[in-house]
C-alpha atoms as a PDB file:
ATOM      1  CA  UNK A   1      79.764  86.896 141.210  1.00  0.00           C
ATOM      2  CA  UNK A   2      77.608  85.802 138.336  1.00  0.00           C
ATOM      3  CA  UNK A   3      76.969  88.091 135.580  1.00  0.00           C
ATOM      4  CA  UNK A   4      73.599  87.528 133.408  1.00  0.00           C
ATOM      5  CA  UNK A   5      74.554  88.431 130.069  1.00  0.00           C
ATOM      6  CA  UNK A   6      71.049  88.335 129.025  1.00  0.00           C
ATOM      7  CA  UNK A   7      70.206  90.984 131.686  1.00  0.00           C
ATOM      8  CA  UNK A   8      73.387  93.264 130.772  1.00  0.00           C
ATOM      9  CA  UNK A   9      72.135  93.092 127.310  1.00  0.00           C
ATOM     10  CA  UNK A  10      68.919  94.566 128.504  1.00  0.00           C
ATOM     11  CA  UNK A  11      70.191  96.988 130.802  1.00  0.00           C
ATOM     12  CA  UNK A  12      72.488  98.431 127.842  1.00  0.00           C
ATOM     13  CA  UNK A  13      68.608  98.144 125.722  1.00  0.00           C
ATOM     14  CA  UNK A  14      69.938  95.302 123.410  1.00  0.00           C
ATOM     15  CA  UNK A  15      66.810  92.999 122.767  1.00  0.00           C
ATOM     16  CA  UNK A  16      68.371  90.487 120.911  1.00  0.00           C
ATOM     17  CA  UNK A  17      69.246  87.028 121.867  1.00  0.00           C
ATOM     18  CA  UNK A  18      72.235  87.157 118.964  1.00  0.00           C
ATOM     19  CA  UNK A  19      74.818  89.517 120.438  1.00  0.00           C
ATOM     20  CA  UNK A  20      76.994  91.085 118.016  1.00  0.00           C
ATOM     21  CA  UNK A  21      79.174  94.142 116.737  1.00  0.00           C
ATOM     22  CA  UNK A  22      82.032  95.761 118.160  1.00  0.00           C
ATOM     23  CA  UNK A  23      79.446  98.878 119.952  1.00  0.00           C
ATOM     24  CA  UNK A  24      77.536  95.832 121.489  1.00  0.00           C
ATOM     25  CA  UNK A  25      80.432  94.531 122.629  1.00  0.00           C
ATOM     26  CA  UNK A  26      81.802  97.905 124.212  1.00  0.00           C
ATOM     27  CA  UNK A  27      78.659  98.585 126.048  1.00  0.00           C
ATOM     28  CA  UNK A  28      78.181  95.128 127.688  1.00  0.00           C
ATOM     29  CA  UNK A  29      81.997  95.217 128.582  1.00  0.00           C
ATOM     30  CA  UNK A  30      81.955  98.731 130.282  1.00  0.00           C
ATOM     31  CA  UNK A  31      78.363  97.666 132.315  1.00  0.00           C
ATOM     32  CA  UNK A  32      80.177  94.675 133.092  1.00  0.00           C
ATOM     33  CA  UNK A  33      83.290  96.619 135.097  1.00  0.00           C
ATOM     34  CA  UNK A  34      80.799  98.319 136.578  1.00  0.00           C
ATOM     35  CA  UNK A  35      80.193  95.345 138.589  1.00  0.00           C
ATOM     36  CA  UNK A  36      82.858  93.900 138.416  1.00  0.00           C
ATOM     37  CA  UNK A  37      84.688  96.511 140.402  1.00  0.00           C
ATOM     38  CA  UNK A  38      82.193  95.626 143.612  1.00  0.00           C
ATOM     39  CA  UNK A  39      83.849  92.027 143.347  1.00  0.00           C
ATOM     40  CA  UNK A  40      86.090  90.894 146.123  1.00  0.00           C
ATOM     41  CA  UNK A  41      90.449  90.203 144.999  1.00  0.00           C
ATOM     42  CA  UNK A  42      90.474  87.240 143.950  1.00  0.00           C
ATOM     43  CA  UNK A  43      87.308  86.172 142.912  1.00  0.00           C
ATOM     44  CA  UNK A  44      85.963  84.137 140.237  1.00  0.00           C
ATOM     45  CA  UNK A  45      83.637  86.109 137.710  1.00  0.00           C
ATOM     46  CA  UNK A  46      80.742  83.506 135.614  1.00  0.00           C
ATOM     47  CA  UNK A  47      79.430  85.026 132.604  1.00  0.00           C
ATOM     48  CA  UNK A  48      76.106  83.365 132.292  1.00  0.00           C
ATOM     49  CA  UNK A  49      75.320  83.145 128.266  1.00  0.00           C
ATOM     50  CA  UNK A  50      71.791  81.948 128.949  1.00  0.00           C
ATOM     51  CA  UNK A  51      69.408  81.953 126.318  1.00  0.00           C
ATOM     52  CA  UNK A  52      72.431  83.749 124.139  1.00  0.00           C
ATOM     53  CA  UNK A  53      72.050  81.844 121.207  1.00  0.00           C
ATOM     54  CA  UNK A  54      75.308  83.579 118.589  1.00  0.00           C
ATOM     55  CA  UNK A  55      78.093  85.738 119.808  1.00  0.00           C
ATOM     56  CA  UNK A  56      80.490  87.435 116.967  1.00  0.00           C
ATOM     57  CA  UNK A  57      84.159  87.597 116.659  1.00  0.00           C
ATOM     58  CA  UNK A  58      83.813  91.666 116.991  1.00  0.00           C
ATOM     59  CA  UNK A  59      81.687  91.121 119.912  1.00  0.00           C
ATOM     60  CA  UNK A  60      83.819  88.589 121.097  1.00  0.00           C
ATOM     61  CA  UNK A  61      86.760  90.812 121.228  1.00  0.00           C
ATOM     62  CA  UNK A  62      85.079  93.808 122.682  1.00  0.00           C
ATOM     63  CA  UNK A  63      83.323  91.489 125.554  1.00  0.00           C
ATOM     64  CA  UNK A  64      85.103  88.146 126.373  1.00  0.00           C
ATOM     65  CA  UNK A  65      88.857  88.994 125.337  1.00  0.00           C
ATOM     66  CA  UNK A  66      88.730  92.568 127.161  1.00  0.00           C
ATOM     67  CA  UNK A  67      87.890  90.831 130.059  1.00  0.00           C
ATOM     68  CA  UNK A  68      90.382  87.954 130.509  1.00  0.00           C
ATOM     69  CA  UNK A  69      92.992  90.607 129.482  1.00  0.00           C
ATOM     70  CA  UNK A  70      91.869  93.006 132.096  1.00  0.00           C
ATOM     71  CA  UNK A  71      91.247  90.198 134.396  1.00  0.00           C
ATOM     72  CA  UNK A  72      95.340  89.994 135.291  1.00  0.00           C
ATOM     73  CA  UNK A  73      95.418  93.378 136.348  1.00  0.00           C
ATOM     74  CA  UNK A  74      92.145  93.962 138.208  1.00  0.00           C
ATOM     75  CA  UNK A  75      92.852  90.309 140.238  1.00  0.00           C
ATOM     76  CA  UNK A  76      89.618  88.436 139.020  1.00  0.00           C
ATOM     77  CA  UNK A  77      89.274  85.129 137.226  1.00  0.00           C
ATOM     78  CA  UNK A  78      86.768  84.752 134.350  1.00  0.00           C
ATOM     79  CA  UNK A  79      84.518  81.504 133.671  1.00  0.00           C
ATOM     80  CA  UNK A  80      82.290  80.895 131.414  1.00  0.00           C
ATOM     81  CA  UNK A  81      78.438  79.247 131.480  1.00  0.00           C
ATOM     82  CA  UNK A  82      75.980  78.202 129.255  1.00  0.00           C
ATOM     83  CA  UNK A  83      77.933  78.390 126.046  1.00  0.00           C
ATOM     84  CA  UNK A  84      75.870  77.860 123.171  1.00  0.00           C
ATOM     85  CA  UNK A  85      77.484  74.944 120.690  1.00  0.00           C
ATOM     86  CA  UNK A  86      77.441  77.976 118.150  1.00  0.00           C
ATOM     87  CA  UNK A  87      79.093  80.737 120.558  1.00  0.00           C
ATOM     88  CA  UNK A  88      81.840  78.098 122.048  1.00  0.00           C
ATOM     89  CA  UNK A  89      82.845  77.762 118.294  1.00  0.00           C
ATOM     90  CA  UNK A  90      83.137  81.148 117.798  1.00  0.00           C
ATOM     91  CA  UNK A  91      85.022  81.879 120.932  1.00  0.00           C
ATOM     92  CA  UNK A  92      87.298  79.206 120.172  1.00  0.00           C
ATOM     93  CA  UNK A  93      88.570  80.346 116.500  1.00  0.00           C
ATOM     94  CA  UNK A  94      88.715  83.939 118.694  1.00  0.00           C
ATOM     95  CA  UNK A  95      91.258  82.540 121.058  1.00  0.00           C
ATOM     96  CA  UNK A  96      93.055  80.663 118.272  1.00  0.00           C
ATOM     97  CA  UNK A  97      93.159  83.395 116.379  1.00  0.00           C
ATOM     98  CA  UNK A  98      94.231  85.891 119.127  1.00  0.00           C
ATOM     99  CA  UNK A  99      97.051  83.453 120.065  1.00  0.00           C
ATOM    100  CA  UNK A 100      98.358  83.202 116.474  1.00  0.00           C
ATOM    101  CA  UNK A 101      98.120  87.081 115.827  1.00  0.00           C
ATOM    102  CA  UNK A 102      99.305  88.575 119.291  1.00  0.00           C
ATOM    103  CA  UNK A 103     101.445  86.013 119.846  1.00  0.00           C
ATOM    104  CA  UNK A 104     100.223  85.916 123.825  1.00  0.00           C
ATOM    105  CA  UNK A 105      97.768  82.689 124.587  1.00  0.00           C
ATOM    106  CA  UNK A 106      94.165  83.443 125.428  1.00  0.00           C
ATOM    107  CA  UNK A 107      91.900  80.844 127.232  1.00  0.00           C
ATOM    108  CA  UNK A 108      89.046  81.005 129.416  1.00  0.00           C
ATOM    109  CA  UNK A 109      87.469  78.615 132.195  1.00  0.00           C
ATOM    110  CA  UNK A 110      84.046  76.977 132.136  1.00  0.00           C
ATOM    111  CA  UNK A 111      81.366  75.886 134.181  1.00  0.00           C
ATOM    112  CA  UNK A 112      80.245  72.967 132.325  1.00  0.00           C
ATOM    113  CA  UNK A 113      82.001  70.752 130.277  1.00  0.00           C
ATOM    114  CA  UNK A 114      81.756  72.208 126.545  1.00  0.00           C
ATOM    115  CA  UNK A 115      82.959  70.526 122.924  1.00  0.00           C
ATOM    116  CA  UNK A 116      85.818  67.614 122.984  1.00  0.00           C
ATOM    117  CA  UNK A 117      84.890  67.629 126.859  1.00  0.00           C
ATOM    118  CA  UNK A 118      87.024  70.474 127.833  1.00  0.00           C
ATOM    119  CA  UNK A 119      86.046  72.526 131.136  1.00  0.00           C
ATOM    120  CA  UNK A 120      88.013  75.491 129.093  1.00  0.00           C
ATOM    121  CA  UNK A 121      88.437  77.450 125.630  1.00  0.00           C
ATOM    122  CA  UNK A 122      91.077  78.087 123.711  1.00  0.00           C
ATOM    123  CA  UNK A 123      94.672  76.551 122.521  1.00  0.00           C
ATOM    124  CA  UNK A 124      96.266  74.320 125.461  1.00  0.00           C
ATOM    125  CA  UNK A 125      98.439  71.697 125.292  1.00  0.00           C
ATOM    126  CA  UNK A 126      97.121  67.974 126.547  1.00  0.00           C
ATOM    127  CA  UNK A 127      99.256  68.329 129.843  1.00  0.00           C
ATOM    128  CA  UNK A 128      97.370  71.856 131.170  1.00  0.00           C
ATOM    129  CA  UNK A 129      94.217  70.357 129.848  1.00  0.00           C
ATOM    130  CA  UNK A 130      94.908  67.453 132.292  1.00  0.00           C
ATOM    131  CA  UNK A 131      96.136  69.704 135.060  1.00  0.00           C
ATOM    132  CA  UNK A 132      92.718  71.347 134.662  1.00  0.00           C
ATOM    133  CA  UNK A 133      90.387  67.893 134.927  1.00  0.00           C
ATOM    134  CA  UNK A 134      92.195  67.366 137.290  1.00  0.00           C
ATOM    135  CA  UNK A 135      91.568  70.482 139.566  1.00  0.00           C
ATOM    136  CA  UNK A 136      87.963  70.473 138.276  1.00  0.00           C
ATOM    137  CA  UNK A 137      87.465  67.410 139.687  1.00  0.00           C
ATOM    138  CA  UNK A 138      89.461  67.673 142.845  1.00  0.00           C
ATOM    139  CA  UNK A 139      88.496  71.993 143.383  1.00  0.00           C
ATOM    140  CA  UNK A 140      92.351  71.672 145.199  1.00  0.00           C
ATOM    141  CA  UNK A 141      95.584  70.610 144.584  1.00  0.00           C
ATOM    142  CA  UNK A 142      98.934  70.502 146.111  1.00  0.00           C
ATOM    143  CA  UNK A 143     102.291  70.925 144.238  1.00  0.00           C
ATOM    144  CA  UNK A 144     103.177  67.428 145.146  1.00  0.00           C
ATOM    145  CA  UNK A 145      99.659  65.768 144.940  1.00  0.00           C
ATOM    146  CA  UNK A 146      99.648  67.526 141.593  1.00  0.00           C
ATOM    147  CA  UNK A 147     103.430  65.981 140.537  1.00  0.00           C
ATOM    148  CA  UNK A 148     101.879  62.484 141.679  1.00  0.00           C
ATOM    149  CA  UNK A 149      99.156  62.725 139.555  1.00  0.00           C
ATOM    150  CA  UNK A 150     100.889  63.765 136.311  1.00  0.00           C
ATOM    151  CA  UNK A 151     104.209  62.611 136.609  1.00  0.00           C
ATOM    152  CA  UNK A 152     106.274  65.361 135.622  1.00  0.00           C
ATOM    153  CA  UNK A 153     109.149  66.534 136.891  1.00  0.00           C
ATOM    154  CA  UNK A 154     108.704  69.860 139.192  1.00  0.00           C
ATOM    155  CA  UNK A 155     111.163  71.523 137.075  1.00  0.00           C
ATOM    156  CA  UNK A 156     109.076  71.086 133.933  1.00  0.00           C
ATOM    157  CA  UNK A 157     105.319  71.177 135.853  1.00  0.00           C
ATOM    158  CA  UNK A 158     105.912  74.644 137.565  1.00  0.00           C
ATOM    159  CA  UNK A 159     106.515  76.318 134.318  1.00  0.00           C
ATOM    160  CA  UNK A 160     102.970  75.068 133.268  1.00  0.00           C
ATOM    161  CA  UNK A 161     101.314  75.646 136.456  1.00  0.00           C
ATOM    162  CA  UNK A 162     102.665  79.142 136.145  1.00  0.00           C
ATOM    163  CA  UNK A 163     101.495  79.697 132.312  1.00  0.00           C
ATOM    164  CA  UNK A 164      98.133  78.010 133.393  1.00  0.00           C
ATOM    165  CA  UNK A 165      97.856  80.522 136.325  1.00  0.00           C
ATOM    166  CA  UNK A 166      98.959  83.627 134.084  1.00  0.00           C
ATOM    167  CA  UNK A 167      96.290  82.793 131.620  1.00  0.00           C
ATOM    168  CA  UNK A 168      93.674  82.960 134.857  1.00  0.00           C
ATOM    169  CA  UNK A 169      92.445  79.681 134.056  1.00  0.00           C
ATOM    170  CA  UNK A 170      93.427  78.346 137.762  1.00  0.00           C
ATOM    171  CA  UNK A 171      94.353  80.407 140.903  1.00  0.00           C
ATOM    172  CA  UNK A 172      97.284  79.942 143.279  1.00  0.00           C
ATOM    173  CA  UNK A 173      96.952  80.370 146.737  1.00  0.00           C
ATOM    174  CA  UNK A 174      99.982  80.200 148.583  1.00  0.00           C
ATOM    175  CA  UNK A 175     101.144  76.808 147.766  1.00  0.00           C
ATOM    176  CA  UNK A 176      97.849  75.157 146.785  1.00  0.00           C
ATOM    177  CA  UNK A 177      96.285  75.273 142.888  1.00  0.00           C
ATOM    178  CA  UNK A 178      92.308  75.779 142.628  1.00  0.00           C
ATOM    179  CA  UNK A 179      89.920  75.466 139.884  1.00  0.00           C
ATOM    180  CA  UNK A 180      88.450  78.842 138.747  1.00  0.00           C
END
């Protein structure tokens, strides 16, 4: 499912290209569940920021981090599209900052590849990173195609895999590892 921010914004009678505030936030969140809840177990949810030019931390929080947090429990994945420079930046110190304060790791997928050439946001280590170009490029993965490529041990690479999955930033389907 792709969701048009732009559009939401308009359905919700928001005009402006800069979204921000916590209300904002809150009303583009709720429409989003809305259609979120006619999405399939499993699937993979692109928020298109077209023509979105600034995001805010409040909105941020309200939008973005509401929905990777509910994302666990509702069995959807969240990705990302059409990030402005601006917005990515913003997102980013967001995640950081959610990380340092809740002491929980935040991150979220992306279409395209964004600052530093990362297909993601927020604070992972240079091994999930790789895990993640690597799936990105590849859409699939095996366990063992996966230890081949990095060349850690299982016993350290399945406690990633499983962080990387908890954060919804890959899937797992019963023994193979996607790209969201």
């Amino acid at each position: 499912m792709i969701i048009l921010v732009e559009k939401l914004a308009r359905e919700c009678k928001i005009k402006s290209q800069d979204l921000i505030t916590r209300p904002i936030g809150r009303s583009l969140f709720e429409k989003a569940m809305e259609k979120i809840k006619m999405t399939d177990k499993g699937e993979t949810v692109i928020l298109d920021f077209e023509n979105i030019k600034v995001i805010d931390s409040s909105f941020i929080d309200e939008f973005i981090v509401r929905l990777i947090e509910i994302s666990s429990t509702e069995d959807f994945y969240i990705k990302l599209k059409d990030i402005s420079l601006m917005a990515e930046i913003n997102i980013d110190s967001v995640f950081h900052s959610y990380s340092n304060y809740k002491d929980k790791r935040i991150a979220a997928a992306r279409e395209e590849l964004g600052r530093n050439n990362k297909y993601y946001i927020g604070p992972l280590t240079q091994e999930e990173s790789d895990i993640i170009d690597y799936l990105k490029i590849n859409h699939h993965s095996s366990l063992s195609e996966l230890l081949r490529f990095s060349g850690i041990e299982e016993i350290k690479i399945m406690p990633i895999l499983q962080e990387l999955y908890s954060l919804r930033v890959i899937k797992k389907i019963n023994n193979e590892y996607y790209s969201v």
